[in-house]
C-alpha atoms as a PDB file:
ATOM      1  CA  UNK A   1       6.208   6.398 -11.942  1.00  0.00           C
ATOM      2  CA  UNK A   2       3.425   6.574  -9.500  1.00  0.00           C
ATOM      3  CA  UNK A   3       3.664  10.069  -8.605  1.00  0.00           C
ATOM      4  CA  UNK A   4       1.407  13.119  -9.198  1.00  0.00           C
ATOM      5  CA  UNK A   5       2.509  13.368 -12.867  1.00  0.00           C
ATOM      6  CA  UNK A   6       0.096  15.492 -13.388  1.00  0.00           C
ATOM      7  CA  UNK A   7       2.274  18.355 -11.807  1.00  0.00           C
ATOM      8  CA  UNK A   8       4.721  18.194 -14.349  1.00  0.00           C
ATOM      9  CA  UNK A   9       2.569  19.877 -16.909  1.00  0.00           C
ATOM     10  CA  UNK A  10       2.666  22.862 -14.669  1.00  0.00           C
ATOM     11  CA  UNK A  11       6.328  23.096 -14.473  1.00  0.00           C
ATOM     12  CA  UNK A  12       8.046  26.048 -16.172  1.00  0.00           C
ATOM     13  CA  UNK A  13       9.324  25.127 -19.692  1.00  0.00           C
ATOM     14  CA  UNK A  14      13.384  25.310 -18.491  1.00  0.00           C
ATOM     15  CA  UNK A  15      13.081  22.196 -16.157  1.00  0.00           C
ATOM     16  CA  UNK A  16      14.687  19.461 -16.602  1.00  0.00           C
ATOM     17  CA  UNK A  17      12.886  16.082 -15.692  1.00  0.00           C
ATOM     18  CA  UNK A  18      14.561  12.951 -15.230  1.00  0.00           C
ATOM     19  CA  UNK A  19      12.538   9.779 -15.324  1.00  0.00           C
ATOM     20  CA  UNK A  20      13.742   7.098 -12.817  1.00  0.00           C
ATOM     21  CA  UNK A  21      10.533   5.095 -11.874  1.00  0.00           C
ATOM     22  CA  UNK A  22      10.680   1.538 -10.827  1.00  0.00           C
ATOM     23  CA  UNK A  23       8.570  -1.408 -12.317  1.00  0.00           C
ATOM     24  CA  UNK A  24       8.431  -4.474 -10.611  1.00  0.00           C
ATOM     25  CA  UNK A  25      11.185  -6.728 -11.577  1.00  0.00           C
ATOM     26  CA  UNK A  26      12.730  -3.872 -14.008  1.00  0.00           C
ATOM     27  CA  UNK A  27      14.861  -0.781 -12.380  1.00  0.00           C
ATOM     28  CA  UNK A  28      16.270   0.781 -15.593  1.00  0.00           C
ATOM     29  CA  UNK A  29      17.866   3.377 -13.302  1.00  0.00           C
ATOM     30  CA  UNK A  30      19.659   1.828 -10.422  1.00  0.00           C
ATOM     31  CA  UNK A  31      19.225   3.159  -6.617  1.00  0.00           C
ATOM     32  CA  UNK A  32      22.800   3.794  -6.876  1.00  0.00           C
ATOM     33  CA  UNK A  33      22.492   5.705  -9.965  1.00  0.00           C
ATOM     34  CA  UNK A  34      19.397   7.768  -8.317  1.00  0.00           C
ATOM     35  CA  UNK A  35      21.370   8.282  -5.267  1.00  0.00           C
ATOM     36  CA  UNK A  36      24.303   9.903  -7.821  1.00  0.00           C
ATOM     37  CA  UNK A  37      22.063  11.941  -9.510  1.00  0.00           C
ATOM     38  CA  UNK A  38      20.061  13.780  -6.491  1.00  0.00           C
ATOM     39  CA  UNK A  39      24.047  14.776  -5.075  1.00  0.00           C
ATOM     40  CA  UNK A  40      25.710  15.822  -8.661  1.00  0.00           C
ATOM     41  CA  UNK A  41      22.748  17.710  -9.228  1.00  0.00           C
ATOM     42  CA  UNK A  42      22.085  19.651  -6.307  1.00  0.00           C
ATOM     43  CA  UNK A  43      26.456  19.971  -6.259  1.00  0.00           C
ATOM     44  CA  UNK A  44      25.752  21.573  -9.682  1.00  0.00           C
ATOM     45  CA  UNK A  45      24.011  24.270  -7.703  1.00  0.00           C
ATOM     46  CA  UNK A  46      20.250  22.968  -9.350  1.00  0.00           C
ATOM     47  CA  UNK A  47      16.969  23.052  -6.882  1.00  0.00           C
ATOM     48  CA  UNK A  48      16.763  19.027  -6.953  1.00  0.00           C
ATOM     49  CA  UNK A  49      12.860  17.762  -6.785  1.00  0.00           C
ATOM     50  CA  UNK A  50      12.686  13.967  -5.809  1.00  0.00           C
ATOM     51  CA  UNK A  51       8.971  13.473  -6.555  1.00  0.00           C
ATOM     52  CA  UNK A  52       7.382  10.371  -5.094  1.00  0.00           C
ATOM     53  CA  UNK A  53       3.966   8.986  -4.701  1.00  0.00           C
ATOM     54  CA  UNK A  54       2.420   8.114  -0.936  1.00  0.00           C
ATOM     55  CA  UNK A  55       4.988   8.771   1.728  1.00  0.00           C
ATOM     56  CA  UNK A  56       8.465   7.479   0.235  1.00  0.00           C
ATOM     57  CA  UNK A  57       9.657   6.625   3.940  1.00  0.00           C
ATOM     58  CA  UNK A  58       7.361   3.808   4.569  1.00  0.00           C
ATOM     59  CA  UNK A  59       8.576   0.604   2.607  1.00  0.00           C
ATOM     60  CA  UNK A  60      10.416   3.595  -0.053  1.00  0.00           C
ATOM     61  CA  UNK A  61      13.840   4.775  -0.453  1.00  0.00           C
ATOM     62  CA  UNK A  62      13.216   7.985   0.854  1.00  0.00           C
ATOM     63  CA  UNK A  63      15.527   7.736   3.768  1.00  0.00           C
ATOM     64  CA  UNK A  64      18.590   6.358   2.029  1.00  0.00           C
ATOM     65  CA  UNK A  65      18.307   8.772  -0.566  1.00  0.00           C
ATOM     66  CA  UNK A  66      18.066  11.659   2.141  1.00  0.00           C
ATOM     67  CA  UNK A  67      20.994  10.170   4.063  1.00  0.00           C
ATOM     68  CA  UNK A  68      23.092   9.814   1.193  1.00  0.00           C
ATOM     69  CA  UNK A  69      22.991  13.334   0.191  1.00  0.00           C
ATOM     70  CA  UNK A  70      23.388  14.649   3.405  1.00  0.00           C
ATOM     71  CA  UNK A  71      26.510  12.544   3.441  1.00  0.00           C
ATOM     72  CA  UNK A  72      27.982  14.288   0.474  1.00  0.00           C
ATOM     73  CA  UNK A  73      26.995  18.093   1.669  1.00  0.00           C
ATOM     74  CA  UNK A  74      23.528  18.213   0.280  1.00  0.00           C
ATOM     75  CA  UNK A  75      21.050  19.773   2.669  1.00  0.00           C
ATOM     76  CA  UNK A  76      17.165  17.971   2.315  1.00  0.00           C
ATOM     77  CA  UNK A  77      13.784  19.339   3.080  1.00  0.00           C
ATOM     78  CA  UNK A  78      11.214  16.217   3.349  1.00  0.00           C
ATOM     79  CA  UNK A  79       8.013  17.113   2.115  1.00  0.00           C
ATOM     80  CA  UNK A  80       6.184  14.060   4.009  1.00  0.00           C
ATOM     81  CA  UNK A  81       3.258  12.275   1.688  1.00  0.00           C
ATOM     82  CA  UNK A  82       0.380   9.774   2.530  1.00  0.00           C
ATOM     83  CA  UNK A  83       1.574   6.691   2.564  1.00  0.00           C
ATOM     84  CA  UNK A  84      -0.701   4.084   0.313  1.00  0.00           C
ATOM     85  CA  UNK A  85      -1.065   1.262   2.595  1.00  0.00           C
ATOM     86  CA  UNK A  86      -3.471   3.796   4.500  1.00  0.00           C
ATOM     87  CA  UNK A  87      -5.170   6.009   1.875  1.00  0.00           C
ATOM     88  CA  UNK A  88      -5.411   3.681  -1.179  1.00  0.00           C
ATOM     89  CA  UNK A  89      -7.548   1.457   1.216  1.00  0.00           C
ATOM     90  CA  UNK A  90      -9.619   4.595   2.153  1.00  0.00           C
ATOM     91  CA  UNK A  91     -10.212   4.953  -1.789  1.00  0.00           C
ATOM     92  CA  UNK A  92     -12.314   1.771  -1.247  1.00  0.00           C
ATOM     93  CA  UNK A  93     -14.086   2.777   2.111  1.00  0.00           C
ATOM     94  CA  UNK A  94     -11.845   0.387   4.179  1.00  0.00           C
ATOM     95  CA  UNK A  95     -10.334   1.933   7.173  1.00  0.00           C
ATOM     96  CA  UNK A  96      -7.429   0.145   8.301  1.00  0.00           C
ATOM     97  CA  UNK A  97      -9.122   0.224  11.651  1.00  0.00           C
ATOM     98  CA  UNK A  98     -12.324   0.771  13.186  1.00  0.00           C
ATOM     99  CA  UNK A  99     -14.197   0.853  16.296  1.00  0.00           C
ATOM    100  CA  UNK A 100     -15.367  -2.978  17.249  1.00  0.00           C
ATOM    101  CA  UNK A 101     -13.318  -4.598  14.473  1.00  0.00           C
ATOM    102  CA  UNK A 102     -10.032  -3.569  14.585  1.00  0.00           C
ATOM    103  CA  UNK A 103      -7.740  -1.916  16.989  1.00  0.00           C
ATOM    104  CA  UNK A 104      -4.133  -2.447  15.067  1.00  0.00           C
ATOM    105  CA  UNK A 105      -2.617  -3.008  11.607  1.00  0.00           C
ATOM    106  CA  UNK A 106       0.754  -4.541  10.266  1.00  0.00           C
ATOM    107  CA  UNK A 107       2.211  -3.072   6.691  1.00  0.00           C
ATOM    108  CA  UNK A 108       4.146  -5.665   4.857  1.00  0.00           C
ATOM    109  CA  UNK A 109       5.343  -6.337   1.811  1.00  0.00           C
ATOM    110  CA  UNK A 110       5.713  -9.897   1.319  1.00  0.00           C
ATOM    111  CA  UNK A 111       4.716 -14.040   2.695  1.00  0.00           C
ATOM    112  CA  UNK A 112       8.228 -13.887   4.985  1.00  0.00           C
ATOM    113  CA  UNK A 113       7.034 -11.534   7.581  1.00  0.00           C
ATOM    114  CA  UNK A 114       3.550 -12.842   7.635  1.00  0.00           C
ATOM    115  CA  UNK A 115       4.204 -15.387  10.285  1.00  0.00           C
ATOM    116  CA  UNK A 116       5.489 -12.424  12.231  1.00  0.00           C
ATOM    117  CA  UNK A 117       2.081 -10.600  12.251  1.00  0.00           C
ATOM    118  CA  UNK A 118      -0.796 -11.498  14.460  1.00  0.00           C
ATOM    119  CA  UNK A 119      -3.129 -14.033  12.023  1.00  0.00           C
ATOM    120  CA  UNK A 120      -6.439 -12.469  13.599  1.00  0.00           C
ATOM    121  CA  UNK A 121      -9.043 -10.415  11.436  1.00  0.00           C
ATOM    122  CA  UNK A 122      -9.321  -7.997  13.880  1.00  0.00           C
ATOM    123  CA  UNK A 123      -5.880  -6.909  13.019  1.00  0.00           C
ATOM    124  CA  UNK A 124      -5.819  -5.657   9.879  1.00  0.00           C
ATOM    125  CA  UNK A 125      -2.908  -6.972   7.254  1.00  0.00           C
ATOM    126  CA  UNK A 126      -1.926  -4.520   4.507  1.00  0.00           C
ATOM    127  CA  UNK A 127       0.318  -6.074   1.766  1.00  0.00           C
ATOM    128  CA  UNK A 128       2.099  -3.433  -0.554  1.00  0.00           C
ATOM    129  CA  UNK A 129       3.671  -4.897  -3.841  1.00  0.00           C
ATOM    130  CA  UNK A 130       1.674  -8.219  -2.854  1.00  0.00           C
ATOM    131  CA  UNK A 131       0.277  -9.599  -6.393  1.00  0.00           C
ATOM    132  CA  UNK A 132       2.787 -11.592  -7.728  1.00  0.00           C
ATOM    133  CA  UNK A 133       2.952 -13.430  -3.799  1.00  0.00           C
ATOM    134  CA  UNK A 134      -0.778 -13.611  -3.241  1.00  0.00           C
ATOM    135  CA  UNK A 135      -1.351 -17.152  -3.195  1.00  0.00           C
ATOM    136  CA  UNK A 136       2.156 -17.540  -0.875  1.00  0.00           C
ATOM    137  CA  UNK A 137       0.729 -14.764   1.270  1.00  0.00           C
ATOM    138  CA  UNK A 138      -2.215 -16.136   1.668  1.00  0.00           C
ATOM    139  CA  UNK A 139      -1.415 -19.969   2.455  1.00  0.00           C
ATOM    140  CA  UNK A 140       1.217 -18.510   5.116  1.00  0.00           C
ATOM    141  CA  UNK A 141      -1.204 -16.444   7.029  1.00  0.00           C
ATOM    142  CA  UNK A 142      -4.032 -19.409   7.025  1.00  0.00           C
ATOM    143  CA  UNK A 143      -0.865 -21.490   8.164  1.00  0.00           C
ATOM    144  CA  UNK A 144      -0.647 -19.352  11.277  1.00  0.00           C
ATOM    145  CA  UNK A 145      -4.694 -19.531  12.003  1.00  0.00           C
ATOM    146  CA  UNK A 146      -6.341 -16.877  10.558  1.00  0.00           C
ATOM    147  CA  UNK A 147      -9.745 -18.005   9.561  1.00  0.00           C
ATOM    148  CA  UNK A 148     -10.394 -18.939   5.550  1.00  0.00           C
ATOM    149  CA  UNK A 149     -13.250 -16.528   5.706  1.00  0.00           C
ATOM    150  CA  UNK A 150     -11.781 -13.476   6.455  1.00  0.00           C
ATOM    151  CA  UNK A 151     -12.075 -10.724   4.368  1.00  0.00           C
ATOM    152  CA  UNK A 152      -9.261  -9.707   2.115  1.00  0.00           C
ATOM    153  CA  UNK A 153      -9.724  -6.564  -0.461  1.00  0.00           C
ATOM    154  CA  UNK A 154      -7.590  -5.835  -3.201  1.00  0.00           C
ATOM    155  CA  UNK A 155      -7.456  -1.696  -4.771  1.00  0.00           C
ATOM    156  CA  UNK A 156      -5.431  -1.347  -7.994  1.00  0.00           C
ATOM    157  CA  UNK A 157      -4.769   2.183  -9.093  1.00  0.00           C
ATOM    158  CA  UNK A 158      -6.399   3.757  -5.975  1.00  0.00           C
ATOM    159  CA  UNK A 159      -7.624   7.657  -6.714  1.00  0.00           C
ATOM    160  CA  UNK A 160      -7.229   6.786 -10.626  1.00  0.00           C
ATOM    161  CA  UNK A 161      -9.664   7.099 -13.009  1.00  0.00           C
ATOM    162  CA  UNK A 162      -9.276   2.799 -13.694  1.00  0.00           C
ATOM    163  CA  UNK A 163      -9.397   2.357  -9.890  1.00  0.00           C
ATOM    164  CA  UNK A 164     -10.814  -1.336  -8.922  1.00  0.00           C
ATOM    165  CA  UNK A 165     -11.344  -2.925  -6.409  1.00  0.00           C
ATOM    166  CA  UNK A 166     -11.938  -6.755  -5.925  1.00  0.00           C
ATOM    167  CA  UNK A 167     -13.091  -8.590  -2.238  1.00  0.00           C
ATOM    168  CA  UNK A 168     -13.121 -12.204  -1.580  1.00  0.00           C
ATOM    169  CA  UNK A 169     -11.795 -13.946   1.213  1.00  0.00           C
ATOM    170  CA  UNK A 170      -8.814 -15.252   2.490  1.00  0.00           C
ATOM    171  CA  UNK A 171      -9.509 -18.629   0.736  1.00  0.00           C
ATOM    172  CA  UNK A 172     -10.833 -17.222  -2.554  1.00  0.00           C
ATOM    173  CA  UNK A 173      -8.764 -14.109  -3.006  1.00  0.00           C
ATOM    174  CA  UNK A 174      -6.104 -15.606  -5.342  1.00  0.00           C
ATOM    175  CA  UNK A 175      -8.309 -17.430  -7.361  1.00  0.00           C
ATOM    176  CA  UNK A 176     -10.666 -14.175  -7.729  1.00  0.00           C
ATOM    177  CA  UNK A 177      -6.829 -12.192  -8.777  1.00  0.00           C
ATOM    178  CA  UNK A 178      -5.704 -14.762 -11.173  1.00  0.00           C
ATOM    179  CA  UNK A 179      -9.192 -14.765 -13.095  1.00  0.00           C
ATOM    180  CA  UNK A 180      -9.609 -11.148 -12.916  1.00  0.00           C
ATOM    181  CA  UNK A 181      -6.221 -10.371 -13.845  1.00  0.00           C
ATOM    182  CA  UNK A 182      -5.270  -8.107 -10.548  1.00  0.00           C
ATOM    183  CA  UNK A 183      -2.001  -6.322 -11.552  1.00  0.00           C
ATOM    184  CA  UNK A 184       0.239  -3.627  -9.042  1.00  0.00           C
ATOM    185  CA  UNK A 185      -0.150  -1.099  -8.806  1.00  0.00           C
ATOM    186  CA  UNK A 186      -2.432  -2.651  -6.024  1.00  0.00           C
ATOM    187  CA  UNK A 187      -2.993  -2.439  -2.106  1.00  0.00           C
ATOM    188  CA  UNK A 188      -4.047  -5.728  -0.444  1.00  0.00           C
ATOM    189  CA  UNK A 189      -6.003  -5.450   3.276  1.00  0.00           C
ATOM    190  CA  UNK A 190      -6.591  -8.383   5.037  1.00  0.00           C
ATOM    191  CA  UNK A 191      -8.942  -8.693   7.648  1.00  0.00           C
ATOM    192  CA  UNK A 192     -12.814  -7.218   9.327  1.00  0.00           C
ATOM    193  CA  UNK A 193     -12.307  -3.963   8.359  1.00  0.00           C
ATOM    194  CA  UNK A 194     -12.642  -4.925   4.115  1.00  0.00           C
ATOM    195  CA  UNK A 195     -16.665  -5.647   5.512  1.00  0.00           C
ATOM    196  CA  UNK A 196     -17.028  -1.652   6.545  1.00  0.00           C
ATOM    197  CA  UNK A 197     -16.603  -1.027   2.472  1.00  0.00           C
ATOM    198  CA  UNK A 198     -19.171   0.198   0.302  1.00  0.00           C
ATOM    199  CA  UNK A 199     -17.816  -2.464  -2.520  1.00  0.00           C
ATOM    200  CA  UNK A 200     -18.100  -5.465   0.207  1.00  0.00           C
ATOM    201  CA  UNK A 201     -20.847  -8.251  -0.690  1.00  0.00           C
ATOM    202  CA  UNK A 202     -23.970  -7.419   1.228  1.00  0.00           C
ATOM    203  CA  UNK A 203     -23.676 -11.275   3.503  1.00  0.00           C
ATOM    204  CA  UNK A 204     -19.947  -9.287   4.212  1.00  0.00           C
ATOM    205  CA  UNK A 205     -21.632  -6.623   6.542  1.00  0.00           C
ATOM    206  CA  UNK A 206     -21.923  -7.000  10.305  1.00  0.00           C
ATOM    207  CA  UNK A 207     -23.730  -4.802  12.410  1.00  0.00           C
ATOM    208  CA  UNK A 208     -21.669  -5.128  15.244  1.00  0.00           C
ATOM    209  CA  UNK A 209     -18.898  -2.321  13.961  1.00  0.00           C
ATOM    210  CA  UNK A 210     -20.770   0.891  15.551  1.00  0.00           C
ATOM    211  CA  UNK A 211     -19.324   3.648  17.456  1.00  0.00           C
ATOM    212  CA  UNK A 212     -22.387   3.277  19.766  1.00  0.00           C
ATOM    213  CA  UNK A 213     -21.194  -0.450  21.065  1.00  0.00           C
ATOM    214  CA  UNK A 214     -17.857  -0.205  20.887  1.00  0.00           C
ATOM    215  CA  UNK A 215     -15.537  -3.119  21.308  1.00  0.00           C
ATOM    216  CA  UNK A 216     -18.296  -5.457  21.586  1.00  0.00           C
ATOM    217  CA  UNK A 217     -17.661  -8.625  19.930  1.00  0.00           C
ATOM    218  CA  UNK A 218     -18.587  -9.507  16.347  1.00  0.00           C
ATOM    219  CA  UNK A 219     -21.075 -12.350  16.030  1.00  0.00           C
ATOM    220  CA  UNK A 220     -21.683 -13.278  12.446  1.00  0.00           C
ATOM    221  CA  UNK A 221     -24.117 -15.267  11.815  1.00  0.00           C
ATOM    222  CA  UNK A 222     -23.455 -17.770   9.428  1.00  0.00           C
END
């Protein structure tokens, strides 16, 4: 569903596609099933294609699909992608770090592991699959002491024509989602780096992210 579907138009007219793409809360084609179909396939003696958006090994099912059909005598070749928890940000101008703001980032996908992750905006929080838990999310990480006004961002449809991209702050973010109608497929960063974007409010930006001072403390003045 959220691959390069583009490709397929270029594919020679004898190929056989098979549509298995996941919607949140709807799976008409069990893992299971996908698993089964990647091994009778290849078994079949076909050249099997699992095509994937962003790098399927990073919060994906690309390495239980891989270890399943080497389990049953299929060989695999991993063609690794771009996983969107770093480039769909970079469709917005946020780097999930930067000099004098941020030095580390956590990848989650839901409110359980938050209090796990450092609540600090200079570490940068990426939530994949995020929407429907904003609110949740966002209550949990203010619960562990990271500052209201920190910067969130939220991309939907990141390199696509109907790319968007909404900023608030940790305290206004789900409101601002709610009455904009924010819907996946979206990429959530929390945290200083959402100010280095050109789509940031201008009282966002700090001049204290430079590569000429770096690691000097950011003083915002209020």
């Amino acid at each position: 569903r959220l691959g390069p579907r583009d490709l397929l138009q270029e594919l020679a007219p004898d190929v056989r596609v098979i549509e298995v793409g996941k919607t949140p809360g709807h799976h008409p084609v069990p893992q299971l099933e996908i698993n089964r179909i990647l091994v009778e396939e290849a078994l079949a003696g076909h050249c099997v294609v699992r095509l994937k958006g962003g790098d399927p090994y990073v919060l994906g099912r690309g390495g239980e699909e891989a270890e399943f059909c080497r389990q049953n005598g299929v060989e695999v070749e991993v063609v690794p992608g771009v996983t969107s928890a770093i480039s769909v940000p970079a469709a917005a101008g946020i780097p999930v770090t930067h000099r004098g703001l941020a030095k580390g980032f956590s990848v989650v996908t839901g409110h359980e592991e938050l209090s796990e992750v450092p609540a600090r905006p200079d570490h940068t929080v990426i939530l994949l699959m995020g929407v429907a838990k904003l609110r949740e999310s966002a209550a949990a990480l203010a619960d562990s002491g990271m500052p209201l006004d920190t910067p969130v961002g939220i991309v939907e449809n990141g390199y696509m024509p109907e790319q968007r991209v909404t900023i608030g702050t940790l305290a206004t973010i789900a409101d601002q989602a709610e009455a904009a109608g924010v819907a996946n497929p979206a990429v959530i960063v929390i945290g200083d780096v959402v100010r280095v974007s050109p789509f940031a409010p201008e009282h966002f930006k700090t001049a204290d992210y430079s590569t000429l001072t770096p690691n000097k403390p950011r003083v915002v003045t209020p």
